[in-house]
Protein backbone atom coordinates (compact mmCIF):
# COMPACT_ATOMS: atom_id res chain seq x y z
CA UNK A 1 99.52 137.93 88.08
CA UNK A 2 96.49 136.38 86.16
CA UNK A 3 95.22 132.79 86.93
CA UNK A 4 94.38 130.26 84.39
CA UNK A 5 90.88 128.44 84.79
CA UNK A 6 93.31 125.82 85.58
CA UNK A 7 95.28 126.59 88.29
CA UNK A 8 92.43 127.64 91.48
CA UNK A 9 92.42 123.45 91.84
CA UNK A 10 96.15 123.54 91.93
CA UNK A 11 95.50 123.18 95.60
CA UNK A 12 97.70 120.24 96.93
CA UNK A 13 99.95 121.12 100.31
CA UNK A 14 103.29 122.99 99.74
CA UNK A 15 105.98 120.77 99.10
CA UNK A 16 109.22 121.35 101.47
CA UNK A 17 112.32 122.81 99.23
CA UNK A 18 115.35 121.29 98.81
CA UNK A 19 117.37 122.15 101.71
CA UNK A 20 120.18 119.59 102.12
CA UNK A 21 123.37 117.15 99.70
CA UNK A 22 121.00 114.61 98.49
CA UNK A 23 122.23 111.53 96.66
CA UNK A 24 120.20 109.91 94.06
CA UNK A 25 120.19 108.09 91.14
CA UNK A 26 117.52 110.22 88.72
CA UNK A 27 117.12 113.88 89.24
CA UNK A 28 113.82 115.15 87.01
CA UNK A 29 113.78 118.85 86.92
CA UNK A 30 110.43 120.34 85.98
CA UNK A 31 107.21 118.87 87.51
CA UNK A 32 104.67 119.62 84.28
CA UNK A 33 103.32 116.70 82.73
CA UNK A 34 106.49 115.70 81.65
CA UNK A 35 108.48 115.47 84.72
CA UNK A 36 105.23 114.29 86.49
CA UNK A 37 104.44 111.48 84.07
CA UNK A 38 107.60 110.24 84.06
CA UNK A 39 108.43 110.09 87.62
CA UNK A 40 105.08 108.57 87.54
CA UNK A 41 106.18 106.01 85.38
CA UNK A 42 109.19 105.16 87.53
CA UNK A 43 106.83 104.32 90.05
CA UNK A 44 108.27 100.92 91.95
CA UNK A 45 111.47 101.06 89.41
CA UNK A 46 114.89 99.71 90.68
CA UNK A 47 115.85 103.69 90.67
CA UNK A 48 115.25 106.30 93.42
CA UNK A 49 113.86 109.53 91.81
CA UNK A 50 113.65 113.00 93.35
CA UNK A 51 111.52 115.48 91.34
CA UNK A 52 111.88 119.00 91.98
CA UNK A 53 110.50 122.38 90.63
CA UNK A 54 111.23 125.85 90.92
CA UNK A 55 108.07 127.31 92.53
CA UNK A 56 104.74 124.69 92.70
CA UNK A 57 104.24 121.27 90.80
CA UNK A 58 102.42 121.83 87.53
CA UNK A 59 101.48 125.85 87.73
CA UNK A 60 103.07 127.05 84.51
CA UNK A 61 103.05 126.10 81.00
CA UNK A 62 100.67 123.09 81.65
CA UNK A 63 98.40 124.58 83.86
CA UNK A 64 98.24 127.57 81.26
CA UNK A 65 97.54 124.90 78.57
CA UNK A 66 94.62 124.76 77.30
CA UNK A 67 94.12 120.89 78.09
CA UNK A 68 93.50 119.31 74.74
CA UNK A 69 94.19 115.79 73.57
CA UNK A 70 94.17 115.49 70.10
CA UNK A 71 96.14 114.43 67.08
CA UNK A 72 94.61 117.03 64.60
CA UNK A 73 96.82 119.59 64.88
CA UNK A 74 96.29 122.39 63.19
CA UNK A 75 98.19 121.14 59.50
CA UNK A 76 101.08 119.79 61.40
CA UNK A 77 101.59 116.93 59.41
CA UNK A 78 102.42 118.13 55.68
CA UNK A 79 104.67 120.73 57.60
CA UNK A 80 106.67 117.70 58.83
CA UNK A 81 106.49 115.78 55.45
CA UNK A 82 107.97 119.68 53.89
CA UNK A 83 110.83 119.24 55.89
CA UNK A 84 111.05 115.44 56.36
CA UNK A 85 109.15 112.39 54.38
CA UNK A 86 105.67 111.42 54.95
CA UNK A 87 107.17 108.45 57.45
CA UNK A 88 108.47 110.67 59.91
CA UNK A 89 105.19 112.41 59.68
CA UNK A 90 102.90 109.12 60.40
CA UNK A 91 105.72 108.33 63.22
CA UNK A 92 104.70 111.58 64.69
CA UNK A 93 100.87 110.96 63.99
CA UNK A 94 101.41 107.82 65.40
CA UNK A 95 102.64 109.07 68.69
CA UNK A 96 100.13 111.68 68.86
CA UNK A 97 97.42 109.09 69.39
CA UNK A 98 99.30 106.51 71.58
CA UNK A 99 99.75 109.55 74.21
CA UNK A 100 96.11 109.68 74.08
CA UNK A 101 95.54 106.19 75.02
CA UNK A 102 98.30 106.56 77.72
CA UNK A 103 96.55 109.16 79.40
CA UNK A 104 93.16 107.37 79.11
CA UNK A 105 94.69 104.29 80.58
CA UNK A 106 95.94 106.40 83.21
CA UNK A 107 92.73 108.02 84.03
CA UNK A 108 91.02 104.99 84.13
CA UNK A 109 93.82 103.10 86.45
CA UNK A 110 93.54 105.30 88.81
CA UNK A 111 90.28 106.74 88.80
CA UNK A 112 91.27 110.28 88.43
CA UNK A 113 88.01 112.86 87.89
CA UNK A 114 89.98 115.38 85.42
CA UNK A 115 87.03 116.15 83.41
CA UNK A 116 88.26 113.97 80.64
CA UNK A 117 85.80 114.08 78.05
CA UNK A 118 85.61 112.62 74.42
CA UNK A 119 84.84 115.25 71.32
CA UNK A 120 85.27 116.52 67.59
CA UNK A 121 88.05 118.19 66.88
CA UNK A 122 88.13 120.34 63.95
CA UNK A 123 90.82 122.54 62.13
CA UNK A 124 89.44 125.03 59.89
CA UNK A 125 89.88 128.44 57.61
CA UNK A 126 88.37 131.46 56.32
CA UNK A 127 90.79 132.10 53.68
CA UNK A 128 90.00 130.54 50.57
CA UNK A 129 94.02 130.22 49.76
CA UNK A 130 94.49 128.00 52.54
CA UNK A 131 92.24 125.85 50.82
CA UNK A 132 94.96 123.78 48.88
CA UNK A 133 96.88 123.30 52.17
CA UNK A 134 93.75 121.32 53.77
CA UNK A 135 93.63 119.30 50.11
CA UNK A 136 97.25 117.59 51.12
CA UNK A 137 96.41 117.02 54.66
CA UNK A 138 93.49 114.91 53.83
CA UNK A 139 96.05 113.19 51.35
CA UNK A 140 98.03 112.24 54.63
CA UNK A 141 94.98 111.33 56.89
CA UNK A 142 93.56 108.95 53.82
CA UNK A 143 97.53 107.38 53.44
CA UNK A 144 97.81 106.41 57.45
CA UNK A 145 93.73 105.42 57.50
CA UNK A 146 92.67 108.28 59.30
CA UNK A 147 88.95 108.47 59.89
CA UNK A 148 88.23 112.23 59.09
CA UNK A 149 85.26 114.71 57.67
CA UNK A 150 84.80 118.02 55.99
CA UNK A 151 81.80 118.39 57.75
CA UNK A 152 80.86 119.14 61.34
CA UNK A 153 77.35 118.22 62.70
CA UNK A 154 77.79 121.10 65.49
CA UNK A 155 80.79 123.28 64.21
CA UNK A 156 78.28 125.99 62.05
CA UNK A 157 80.43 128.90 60.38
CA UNK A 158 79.31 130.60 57.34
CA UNK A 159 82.56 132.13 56.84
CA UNK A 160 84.67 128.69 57.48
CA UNK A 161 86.07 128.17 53.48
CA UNK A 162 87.56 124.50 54.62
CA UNK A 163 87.47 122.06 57.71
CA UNK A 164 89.01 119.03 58.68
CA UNK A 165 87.07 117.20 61.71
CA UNK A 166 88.17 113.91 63.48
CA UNK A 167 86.05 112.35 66.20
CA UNK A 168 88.08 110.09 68.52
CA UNK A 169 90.08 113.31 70.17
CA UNK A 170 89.54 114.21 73.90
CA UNK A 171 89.91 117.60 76.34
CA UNK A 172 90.73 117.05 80.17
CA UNK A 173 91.44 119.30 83.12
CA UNK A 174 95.57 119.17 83.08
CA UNK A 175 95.95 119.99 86.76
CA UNK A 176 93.05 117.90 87.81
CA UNK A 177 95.15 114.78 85.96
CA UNK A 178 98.34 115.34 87.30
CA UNK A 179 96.95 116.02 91.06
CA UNK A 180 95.73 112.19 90.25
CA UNK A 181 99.28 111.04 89.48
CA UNK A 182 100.91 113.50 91.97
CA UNK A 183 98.97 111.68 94.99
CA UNK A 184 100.05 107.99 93.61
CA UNK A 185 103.35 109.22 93.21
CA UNK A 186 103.49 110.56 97.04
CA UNK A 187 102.31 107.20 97.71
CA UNK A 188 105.45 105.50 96.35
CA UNK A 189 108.93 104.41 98.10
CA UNK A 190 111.43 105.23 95.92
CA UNK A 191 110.22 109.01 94.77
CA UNK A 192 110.79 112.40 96.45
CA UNK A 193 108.66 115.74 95.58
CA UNK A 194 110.18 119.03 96.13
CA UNK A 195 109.27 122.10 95.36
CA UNK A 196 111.08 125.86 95.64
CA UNK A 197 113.97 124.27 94.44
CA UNK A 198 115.98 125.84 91.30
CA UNK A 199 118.77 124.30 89.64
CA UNK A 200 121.50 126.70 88.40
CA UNK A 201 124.62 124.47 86.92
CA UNK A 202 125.37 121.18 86.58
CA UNK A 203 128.64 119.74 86.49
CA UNK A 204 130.24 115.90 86.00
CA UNK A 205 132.29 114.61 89.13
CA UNK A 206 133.51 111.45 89.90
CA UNK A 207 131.01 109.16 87.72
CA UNK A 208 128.28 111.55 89.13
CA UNK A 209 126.10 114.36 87.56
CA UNK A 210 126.18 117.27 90.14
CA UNK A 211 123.09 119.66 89.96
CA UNK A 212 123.41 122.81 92.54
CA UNK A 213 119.44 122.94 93.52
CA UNK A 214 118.90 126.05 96.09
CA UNK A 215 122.67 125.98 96.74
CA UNK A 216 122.98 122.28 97.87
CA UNK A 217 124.23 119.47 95.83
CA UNK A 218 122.49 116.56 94.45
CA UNK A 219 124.36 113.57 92.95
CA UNK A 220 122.50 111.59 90.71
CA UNK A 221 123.82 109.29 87.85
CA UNK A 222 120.61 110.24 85.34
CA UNK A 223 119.23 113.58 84.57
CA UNK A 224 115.49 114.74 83.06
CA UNK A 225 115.52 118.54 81.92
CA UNK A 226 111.71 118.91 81.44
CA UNK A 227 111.54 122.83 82.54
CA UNK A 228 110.26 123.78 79.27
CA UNK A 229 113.13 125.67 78.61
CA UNK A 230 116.79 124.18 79.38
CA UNK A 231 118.29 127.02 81.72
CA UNK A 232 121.52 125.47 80.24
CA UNK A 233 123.01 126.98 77.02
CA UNK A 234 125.75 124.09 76.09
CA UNK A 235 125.20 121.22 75.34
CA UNK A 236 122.43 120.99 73.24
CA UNK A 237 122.21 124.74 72.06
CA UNK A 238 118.27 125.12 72.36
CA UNK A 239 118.38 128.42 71.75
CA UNK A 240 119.34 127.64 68.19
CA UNK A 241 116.93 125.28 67.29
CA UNK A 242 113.70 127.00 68.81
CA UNK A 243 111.47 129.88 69.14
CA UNK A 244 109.00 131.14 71.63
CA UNK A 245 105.40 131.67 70.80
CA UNK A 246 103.16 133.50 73.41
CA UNK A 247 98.99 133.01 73.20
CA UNK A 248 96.32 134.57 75.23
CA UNK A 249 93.64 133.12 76.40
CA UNK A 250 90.41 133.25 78.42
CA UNK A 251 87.40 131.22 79.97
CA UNK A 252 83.84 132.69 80.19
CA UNK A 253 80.90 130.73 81.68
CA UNK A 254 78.57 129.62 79.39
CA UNK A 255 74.99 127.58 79.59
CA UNK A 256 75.28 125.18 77.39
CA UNK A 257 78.36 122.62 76.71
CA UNK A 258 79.49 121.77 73.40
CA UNK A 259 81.34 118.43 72.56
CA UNK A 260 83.80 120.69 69.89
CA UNK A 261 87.68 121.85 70.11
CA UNK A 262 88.89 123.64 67.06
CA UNK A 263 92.16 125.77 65.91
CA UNK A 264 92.72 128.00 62.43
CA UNK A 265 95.37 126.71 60.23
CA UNK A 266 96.47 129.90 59.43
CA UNK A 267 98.36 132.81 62.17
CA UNK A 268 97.61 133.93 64.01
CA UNK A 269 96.39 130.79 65.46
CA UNK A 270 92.44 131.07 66.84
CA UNK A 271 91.54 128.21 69.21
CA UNK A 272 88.65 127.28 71.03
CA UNK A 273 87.36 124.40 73.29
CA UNK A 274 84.58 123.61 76.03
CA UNK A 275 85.32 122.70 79.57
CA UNK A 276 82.43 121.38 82.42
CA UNK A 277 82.52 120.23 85.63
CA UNK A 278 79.72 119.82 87.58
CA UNK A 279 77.83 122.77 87.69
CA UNK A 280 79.89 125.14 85.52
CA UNK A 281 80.65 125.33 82.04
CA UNK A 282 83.34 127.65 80.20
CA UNK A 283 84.29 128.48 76.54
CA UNK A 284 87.61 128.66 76.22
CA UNK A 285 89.17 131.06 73.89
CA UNK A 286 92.96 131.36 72.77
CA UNK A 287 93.81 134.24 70.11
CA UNK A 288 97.32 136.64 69.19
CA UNK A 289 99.27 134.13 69.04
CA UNK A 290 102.84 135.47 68.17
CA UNK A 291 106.83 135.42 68.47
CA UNK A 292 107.46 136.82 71.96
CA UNK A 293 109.41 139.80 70.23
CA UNK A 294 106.44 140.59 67.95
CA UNK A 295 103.28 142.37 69.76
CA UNK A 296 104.88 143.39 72.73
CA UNK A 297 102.17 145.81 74.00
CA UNK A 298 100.55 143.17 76.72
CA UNK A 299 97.40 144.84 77.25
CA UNK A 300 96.73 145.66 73.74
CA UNK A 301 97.01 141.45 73.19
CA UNK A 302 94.77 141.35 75.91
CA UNK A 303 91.64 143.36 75.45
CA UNK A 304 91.45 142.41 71.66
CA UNK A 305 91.49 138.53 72.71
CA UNK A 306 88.73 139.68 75.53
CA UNK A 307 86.89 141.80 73.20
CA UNK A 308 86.61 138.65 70.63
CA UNK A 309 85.62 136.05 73.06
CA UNK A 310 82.95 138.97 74.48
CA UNK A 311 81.37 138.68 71.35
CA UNK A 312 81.30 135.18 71.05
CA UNK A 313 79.79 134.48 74.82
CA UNK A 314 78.27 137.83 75.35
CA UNK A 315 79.94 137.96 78.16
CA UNK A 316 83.28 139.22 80.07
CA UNK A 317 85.48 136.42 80.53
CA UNK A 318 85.79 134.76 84.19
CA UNK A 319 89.71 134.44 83.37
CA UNK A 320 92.12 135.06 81.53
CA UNK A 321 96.05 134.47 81.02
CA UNK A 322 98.88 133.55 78.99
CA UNK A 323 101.13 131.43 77.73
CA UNK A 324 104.09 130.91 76.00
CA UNK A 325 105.45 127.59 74.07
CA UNK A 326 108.54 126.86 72.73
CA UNK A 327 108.53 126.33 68.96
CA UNK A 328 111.09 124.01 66.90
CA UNK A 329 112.15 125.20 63.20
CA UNK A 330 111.57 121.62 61.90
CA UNK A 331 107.82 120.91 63.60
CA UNK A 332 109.53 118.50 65.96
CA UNK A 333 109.55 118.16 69.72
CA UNK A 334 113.30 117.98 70.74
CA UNK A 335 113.13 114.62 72.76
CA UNK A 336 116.05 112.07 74.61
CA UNK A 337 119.51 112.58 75.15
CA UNK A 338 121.00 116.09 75.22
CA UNK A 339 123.84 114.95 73.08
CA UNK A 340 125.79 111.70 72.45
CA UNK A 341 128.51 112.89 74.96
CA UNK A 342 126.14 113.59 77.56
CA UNK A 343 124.34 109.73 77.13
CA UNK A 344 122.88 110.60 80.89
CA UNK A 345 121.42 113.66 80.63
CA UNK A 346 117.91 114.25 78.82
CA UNK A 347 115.63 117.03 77.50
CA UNK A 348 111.96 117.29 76.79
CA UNK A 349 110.91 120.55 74.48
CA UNK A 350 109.92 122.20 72.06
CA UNK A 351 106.14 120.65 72.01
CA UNK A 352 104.85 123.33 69.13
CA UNK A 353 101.95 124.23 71.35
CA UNK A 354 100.24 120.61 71.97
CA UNK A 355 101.80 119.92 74.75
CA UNK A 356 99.79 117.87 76.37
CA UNK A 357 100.18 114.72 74.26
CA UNK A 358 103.49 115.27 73.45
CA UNK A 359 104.38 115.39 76.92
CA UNK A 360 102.98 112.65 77.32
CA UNK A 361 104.75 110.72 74.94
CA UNK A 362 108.31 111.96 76.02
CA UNK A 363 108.11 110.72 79.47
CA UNK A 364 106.99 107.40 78.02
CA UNK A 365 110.30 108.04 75.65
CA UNK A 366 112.60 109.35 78.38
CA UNK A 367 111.21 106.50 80.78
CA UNK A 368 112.14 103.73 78.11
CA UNK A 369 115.69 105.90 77.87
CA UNK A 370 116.51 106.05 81.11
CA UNK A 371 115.63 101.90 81.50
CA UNK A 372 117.96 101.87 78.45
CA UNK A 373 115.08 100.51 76.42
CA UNK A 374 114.36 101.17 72.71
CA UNK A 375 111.51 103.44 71.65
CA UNK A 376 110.02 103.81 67.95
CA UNK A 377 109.99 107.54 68.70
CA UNK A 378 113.56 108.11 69.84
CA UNK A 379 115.11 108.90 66.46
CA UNK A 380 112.30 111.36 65.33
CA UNK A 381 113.06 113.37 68.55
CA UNK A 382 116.60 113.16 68.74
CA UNK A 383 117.50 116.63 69.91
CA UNK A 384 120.48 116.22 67.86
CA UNK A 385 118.91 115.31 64.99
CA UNK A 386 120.64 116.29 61.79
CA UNK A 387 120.00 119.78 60.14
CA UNK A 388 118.93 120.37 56.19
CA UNK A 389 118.62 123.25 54.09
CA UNK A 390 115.23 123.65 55.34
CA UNK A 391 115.52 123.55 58.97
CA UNK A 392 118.05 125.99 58.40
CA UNK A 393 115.69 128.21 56.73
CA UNK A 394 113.60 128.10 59.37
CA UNK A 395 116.16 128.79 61.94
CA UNK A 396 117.08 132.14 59.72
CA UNK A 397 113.09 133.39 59.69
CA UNK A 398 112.12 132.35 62.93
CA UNK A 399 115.02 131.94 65.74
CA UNK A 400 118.03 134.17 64.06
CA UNK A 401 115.51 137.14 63.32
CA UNK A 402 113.65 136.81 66.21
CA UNK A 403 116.36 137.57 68.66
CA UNK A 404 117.60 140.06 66.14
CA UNK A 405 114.68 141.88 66.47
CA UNK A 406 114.07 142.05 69.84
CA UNK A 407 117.27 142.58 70.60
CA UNK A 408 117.47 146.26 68.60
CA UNK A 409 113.73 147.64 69.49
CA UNK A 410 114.88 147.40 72.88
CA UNK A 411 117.76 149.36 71.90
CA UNK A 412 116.54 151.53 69.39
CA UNK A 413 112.84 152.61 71.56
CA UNK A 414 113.61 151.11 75.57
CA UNK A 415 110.79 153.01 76.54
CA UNK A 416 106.88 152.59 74.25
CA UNK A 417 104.72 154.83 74.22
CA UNK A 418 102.27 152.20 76.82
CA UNK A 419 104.80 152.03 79.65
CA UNK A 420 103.45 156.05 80.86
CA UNK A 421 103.83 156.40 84.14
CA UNK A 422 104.37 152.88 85.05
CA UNK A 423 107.88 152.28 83.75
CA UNK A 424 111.12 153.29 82.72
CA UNK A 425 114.31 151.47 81.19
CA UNK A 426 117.61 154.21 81.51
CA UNK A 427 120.95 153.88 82.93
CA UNK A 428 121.79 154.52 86.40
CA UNK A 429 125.38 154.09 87.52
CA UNK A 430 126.54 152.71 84.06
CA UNK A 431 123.95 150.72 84.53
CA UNK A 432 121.13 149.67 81.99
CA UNK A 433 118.13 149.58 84.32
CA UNK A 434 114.46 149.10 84.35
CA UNK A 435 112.28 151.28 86.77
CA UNK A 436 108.48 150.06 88.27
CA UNK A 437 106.54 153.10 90.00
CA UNK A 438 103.96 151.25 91.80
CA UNK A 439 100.39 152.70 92.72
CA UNK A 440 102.40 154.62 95.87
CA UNK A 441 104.74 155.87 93.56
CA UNK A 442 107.47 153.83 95.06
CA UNK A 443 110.62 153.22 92.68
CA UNK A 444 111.20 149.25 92.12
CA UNK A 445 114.48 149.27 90.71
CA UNK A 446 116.08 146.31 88.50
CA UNK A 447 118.83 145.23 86.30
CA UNK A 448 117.18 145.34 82.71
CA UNK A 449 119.06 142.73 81.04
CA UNK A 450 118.25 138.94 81.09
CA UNK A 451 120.72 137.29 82.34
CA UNK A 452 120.33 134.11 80.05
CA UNK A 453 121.48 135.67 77.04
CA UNK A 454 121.90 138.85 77.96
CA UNK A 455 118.60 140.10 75.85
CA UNK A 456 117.15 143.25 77.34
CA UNK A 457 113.74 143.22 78.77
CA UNK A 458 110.01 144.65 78.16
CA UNK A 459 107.63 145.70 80.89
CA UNK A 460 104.60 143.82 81.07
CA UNK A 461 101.66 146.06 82.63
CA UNK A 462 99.32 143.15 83.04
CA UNK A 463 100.89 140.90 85.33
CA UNK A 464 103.57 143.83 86.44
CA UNK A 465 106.73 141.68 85.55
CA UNK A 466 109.76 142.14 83.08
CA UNK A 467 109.57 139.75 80.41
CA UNK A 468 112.20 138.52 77.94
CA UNK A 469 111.51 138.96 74.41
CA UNK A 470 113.89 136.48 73.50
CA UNK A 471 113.37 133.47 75.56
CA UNK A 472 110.88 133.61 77.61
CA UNK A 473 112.01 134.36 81.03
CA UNK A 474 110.44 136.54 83.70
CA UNK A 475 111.13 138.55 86.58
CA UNK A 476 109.00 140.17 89.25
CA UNK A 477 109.30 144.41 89.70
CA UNK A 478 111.38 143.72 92.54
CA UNK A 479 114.14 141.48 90.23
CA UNK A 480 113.23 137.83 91.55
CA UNK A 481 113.39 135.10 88.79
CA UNK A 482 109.66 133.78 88.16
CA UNK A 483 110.04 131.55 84.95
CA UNK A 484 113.32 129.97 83.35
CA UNK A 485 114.93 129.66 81.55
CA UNK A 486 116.95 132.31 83.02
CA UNK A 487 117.67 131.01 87.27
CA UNK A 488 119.09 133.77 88.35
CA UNK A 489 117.78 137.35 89.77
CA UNK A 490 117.68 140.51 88.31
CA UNK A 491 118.36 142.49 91.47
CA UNK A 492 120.64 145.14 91.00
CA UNK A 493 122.87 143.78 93.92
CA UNK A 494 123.08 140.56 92.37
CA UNK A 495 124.25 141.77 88.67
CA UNK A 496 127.26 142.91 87.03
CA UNK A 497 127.66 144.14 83.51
């Protein structure tokens, strides 16, 4: 599989895997910068914590991120006054930029060389009708005392119709940051690290919360979800209230830094940002972004995002990847407890693509939460948060027809025209099944339906994996589970239909 720029410094020693009945009194699932920074956070607290993740600490989502820190995002915050008022959006502007000045204080604490670097940030267009769009988001900025421009002393576009540029906005190196708080967290007494170690069901016994991690149980009276994706269905019904974008991206190296990050307001969504450290320099460059059921020929994706940045750097990229992000229908991470029944157990998702500040900001929510401390952010979040006309809406367009879609052109054409040689979905033993023929012509045979939700899968020829087009979840040729939310295998010994 590709490698982000990000993860060749992911290179801290393997972590032993849960392998015994643990008691404890928080259990954080997911070791991004969630789980990280708040188990961080709980540093010298009256609880013990264990943190665990299904393969290595921080080598998905964040470490396919592409690192930024700002609060301009994209036109985020008239989409939130659409739906909501214009306080919820300055409560969400508002936490935007205390997450930066968490992670600053963080960096600075502890000394951690992640690259962190102060620049612009812009969000522009090229389509004069988006023009009126940037109008009411400057209406917002000059309402919560923003300091923002139209102008850009170093962003120079002839085609760029509008802009919106803010100064006080920062890029870092994500893995780089969290290696920092990984090694004071190793330092502590009270918190354990584990990695290889996937939770599959979690049940209530006794007083207790019961999580069965690689077939052992842990006891624990608090629970963190932050796996990007709950691998749970009830409570909380996730599925409902998000989406799931995917982006490609690359990094060429480049001569010359520039102190500029930028992102389109329109969609697809073209982003771009700068990265050195000490010798090298990279553009960054993220383009296609899309629901995972739309644009489901990989490769295509691929060599159009390549052949933009190529002639933008003049050069093949040095890496290139992927991502995907889960996206709510109301512009609203989904934040704190997974339901008032459940006053124990809490999520972090649905970030909208910036999740590195608004990771941020929920472990300083779920840390306050878990203390059983009040937080000015808690209500925003609530993943129960009531629904309106326009949520709903949004639910019908995005989530509803989404998984609608998916689900019938992988029943109506199981096999495109770019799986060739390489693939095959047919039946085999009453079986729906998907077929890899590896370079030795070798069969690699799997179940082809997720078993999350039951959505069938797509081949993806890049990374040679089966991919969900509904949630997100991936599987290696041979059927192993590489990315939730699904937990379980797709081996045909292992399913039943």
């Amino acid at each position: 599989m590709e490698k982000s720029l990000w993860q060749k410094d992911n290179n801290l020693k393997e972590l032993e895997p849960i392998n015994e009945n643990i008691k404890t009194d928080v259990l954080i699932i997911g070791a991004g910068i969630t789980g990280v920074t708040t188990a961080y956070n709980l540093i010298d607290s009256n609880f013990n914590v264990i943190l665990i993740d299904r393969g290595k600490c921080f080598n998905e989502v964040t470490a396919k991120s592409t690192g930024k820190l700002t609060y301009l995002q994209d036109l985020k915050y008239q989409d939130i006054c659409n739906i909501y008022d214009f306080e919820t959006a300055k409560l969400y502007y508002e936490s935007q930029k205390e997450a930066i000045r968490i992670v600053k204080k963080i960096v600075k604490e502890n000394e951690i060389d992640c690259s962190l670097e102060k620049t612009e940030s812009i969000t522009f267009t090229t389509d004069e009708k988006e023009v009126y769009k940037f109008i009411k988001e400057e209406e917002f900025f000059k309402k919560v005392g923003a300091n923002y421009s139209n102008v850009s002393d170093i962003f120079k576009n002839n085609g760029v119709n509008r802009l919106i540029s803010v100064k006080n906005t920062y890029v870092f190196n994500p893995v780089k940051y969290l290696k920092g708080l990984m090694k004071r967290i190793k330092k502590s007494n009270n918190i354990k690290v584990y990695e290889n170690s996937i939770a599959t069901k979690i049940r209530k016994e006794d007083g207790y919360y019961v999580s069965i991690v690689n077939g052992f149980e842990i006891k624990t009276r608090k629970i963190v979800i932050a796996c990007n994706y709950p691998f749970f269905i009830i409570p909380g019904f996730t599925p409902l209230k998000t989406y799931m974008e995917k982006s490609y991206i690359t990094a060429t190296k480049i001569d010359k830094n520039k102190k500029i990050n930028g992102i389109t307001s329109n969609y697809p969504t073209v982003s771009f940002r700068f990265y050195e450290e000490k010798d090298s320099r990279f553009f960054i460059y993220l383009s296609n972004s899309s629901k995972i059921c739309d644009k489901l020929n990989y490769k295509d994706n691929y060599d159009d995002t390549i052949s933009v940045s190529e002639k933008i750097t003049g050069k093949l990229p040095n890496y290139k990847w992927t991502n995907m992000d889960v996206m709510t229908n109301d512009f609203l991470p989904l934040i704190g407890r997974i339901s008032e029944e459940e006053k124990e157990v809490f999520v972090a998702t649905g970030y909208n693509t910036w999740g590195m500040t608004n990771g941020t900001i929920a472990a300083k929510i779920l840390t306050d939460l878990l203390k059983h401390k009040k937080n000015k952010y808690e209500k925003i979040f609530n993943p129960s948060r009531s629904m309106n006309l326009k949520k709903i809406k949004n639910f019908t367009v995005n989530t509803l027809s989404s998984n609608a879609k998916a689900y019938v052109l992988n029943l109506i054409k199981k096999n495109p025209s770019w799986y060739k040689d390489k693939a095959l979905v047919t039946r085999k033993d009453g079986k729906r099944v998907g077929i890899y023929y590896d370079d030795a012509g070798k069969e690699h045979i799997v179940s082809n339906i997720c078993p999350h939700l039951r959505c069938f899968l797509t081949f993806n020829e890049i990374d040679k994996t089966w991919d969900c087009p509904c949630h997100g979840s991936r599987f290696d040729v041979d059927g192993n589970a590489i990315k939730g939310p699904s937990q379980y295998n797709i081996k045909i010994d292992e399913t039943k239909e």
